[in-house]
Protein backbone atom coordinates (compact mmCIF):
# COMPACT_ATOMS: atom_id res chain seq x y z
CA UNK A 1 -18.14 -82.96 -82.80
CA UNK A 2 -16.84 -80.09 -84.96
CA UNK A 3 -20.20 -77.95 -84.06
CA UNK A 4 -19.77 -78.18 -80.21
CA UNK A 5 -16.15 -77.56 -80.47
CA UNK A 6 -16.58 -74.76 -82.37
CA UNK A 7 -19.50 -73.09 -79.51
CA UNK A 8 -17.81 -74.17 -76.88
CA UNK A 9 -14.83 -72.40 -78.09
CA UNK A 10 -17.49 -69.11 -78.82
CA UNK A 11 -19.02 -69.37 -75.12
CA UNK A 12 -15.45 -69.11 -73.71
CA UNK A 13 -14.42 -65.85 -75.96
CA UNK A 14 -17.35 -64.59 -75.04
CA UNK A 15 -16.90 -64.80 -71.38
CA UNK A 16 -13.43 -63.61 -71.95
CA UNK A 17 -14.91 -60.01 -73.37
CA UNK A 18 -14.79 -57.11 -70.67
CA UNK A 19 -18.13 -56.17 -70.19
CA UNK A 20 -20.02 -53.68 -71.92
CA UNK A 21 -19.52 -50.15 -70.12
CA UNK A 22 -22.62 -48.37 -68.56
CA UNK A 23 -24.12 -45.90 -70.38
CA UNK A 24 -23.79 -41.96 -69.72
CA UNK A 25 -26.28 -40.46 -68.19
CA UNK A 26 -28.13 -38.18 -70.47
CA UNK A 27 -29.66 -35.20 -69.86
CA UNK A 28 -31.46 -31.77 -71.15
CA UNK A 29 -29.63 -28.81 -70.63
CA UNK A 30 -29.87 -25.51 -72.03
CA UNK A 31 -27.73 -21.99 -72.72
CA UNK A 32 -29.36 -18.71 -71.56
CA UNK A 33 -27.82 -16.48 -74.02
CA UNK A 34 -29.66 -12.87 -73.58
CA UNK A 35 -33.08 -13.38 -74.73
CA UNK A 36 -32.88 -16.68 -75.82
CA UNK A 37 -32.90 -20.08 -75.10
CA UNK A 38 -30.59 -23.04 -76.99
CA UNK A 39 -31.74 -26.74 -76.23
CA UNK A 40 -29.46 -29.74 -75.94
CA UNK A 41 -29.42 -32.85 -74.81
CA UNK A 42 -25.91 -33.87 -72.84
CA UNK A 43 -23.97 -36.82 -72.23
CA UNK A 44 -22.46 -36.53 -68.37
CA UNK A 45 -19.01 -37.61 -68.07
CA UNK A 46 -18.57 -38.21 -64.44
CA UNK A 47 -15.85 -40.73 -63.97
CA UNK A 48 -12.28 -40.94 -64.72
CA UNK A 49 -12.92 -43.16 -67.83
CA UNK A 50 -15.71 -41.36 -69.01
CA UNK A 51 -13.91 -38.07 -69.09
CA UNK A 52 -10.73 -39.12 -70.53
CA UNK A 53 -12.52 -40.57 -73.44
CA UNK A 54 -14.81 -37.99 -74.09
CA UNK A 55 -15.89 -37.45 -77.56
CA UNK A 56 -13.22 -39.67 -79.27
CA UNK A 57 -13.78 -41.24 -82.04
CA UNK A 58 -17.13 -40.13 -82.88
CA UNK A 59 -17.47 -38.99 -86.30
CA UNK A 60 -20.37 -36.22 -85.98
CA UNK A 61 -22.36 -34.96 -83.04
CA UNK A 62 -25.58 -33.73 -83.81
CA UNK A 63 -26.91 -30.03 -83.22
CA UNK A 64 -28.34 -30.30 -80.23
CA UNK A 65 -26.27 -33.11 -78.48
CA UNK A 66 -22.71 -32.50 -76.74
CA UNK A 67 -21.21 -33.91 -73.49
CA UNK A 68 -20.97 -32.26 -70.24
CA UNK A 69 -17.56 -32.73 -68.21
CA UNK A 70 -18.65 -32.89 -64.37
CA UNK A 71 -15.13 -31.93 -62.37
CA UNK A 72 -16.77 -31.96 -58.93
CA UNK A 73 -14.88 -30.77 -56.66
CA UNK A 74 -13.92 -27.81 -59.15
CA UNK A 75 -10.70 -27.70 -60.62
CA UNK A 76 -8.99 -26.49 -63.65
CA UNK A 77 -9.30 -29.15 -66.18
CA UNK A 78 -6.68 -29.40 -69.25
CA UNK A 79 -8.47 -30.88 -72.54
CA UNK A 80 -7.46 -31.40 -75.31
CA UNK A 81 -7.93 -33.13 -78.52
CA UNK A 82 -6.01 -36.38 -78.84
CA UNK A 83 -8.20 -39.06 -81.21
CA UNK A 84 -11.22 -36.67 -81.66
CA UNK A 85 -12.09 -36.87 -85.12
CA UNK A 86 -14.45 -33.27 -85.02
CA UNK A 87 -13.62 -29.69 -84.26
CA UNK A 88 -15.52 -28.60 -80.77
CA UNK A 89 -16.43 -25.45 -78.96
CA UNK A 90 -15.61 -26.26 -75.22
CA UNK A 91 -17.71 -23.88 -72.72
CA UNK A 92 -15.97 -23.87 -69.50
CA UNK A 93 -18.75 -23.34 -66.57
CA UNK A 94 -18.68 -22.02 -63.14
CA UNK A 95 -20.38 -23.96 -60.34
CA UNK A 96 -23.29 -21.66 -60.16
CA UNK A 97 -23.58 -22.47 -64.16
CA UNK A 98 -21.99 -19.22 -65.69
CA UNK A 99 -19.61 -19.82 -68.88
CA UNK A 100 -16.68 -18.74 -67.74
CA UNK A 101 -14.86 -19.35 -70.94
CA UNK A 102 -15.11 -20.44 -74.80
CA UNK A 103 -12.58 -22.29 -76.45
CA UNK A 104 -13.83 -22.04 -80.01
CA UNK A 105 -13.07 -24.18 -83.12
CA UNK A 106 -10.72 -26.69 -81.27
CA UNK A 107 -8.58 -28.83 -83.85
CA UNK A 108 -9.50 -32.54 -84.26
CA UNK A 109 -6.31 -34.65 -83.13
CA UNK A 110 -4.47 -31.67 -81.40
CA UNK A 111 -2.40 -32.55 -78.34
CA UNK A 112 -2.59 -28.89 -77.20
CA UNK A 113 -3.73 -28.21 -73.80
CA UNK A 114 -6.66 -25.93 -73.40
CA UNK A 115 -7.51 -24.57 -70.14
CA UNK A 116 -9.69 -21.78 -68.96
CA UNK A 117 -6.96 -20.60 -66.41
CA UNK A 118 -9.33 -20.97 -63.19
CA UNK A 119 -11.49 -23.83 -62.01
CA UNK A 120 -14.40 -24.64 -63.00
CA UNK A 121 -17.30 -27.23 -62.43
CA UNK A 122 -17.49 -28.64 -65.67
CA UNK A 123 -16.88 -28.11 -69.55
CA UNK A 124 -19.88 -28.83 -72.08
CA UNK A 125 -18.25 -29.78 -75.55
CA UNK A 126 -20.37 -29.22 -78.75
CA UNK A 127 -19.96 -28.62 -82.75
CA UNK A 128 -17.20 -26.47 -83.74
CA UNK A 129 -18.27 -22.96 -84.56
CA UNK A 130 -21.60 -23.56 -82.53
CA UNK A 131 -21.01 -21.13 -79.94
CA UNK A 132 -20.52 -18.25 -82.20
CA UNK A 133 -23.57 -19.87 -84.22
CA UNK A 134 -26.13 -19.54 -81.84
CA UNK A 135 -24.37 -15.96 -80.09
CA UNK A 136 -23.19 -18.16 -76.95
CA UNK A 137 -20.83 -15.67 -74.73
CA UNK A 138 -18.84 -15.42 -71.73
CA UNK A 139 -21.51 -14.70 -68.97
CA UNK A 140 -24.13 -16.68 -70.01
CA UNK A 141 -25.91 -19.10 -67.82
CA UNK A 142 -26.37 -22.94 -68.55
CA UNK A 143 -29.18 -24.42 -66.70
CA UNK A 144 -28.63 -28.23 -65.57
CA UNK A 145 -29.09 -29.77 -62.25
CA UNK A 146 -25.17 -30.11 -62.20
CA UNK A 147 -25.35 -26.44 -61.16
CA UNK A 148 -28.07 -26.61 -58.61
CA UNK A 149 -30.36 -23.94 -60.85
CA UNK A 150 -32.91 -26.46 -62.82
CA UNK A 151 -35.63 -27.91 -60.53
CA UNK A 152 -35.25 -31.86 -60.60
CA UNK A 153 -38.12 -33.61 -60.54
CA UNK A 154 -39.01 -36.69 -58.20
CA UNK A 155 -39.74 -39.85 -59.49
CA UNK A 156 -43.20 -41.12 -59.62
CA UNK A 157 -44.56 -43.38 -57.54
């Protein structure tokens, strides 16, 4: 009797769980940066819950991983750094894909609001000092199908 009170009383915690949230999209993108290319592989936050969570809590991010912030229609977002545990470059992109602006080196748990002073599209967040790493600049073109400039292609049949 103890046994099937005890899983019955499992089963119904169980149910009473919220349900696991859907995966981000993930994607290739990559920087133009003068001559040369810089490959990474995105998370898209595209909904309210996805983009105020962000990169919270994570405790590294990987070289060539970040998330991309899709603000469609453009707007003029205000991040900042509340719970994130890593310092981040945030590239702030036009909706043709040009960074407009870098906010370099931003400080894990900071409440500070960083904005690019016009909108933008979206904001792609990687590693902290990767930007000035790999020679990432102002004018420089990200390629993703966010921005219309990457061919997509069409599912197989």
């Amino acid at each position: 009797m103890k046994r099937l009170t005890f899983s019955a009383l499992a089963l119904i915690a169980a149910a009473a769980l919220p349900a696991a949230a859907d995966p981000m999209e993930v994607t290739p993108l990559t920087i133009i940066s003068g001559e040369t290319s810089h490959a990474f592989t995105v998370e898209v936050a595209n909904d309210r819950e996805e983009i105020s969570f962000g990169l919270m809590e994570r405790e590294s991010l990987d070289a060539d991983k970040g998330m991309l912030f899709d603000f469609d229609p453009p707007r003029e977002p205000a991040m900042f750094m509340k719970n994130t545990l890593i310092p981040l470059d945030m590239l702030f992109i036009s909706e043709d894909g040009f960074v407009e602006m870098i906010a370099r080196n931003t400080v894990p748990g900071s409440l500070r609001t960083i904005s690019p002073g016009v909108p933008v599209r979206a904001v792609l967040e990687i590693n902290g000092g990767q930007a000035a790493e790999l020679g990432i600049q102002p004018g420089d073109t990200v390629e993703h199908p966010l921005f219309g400039n990457v061919e997509v292609d069409a599912p197989s049949e």
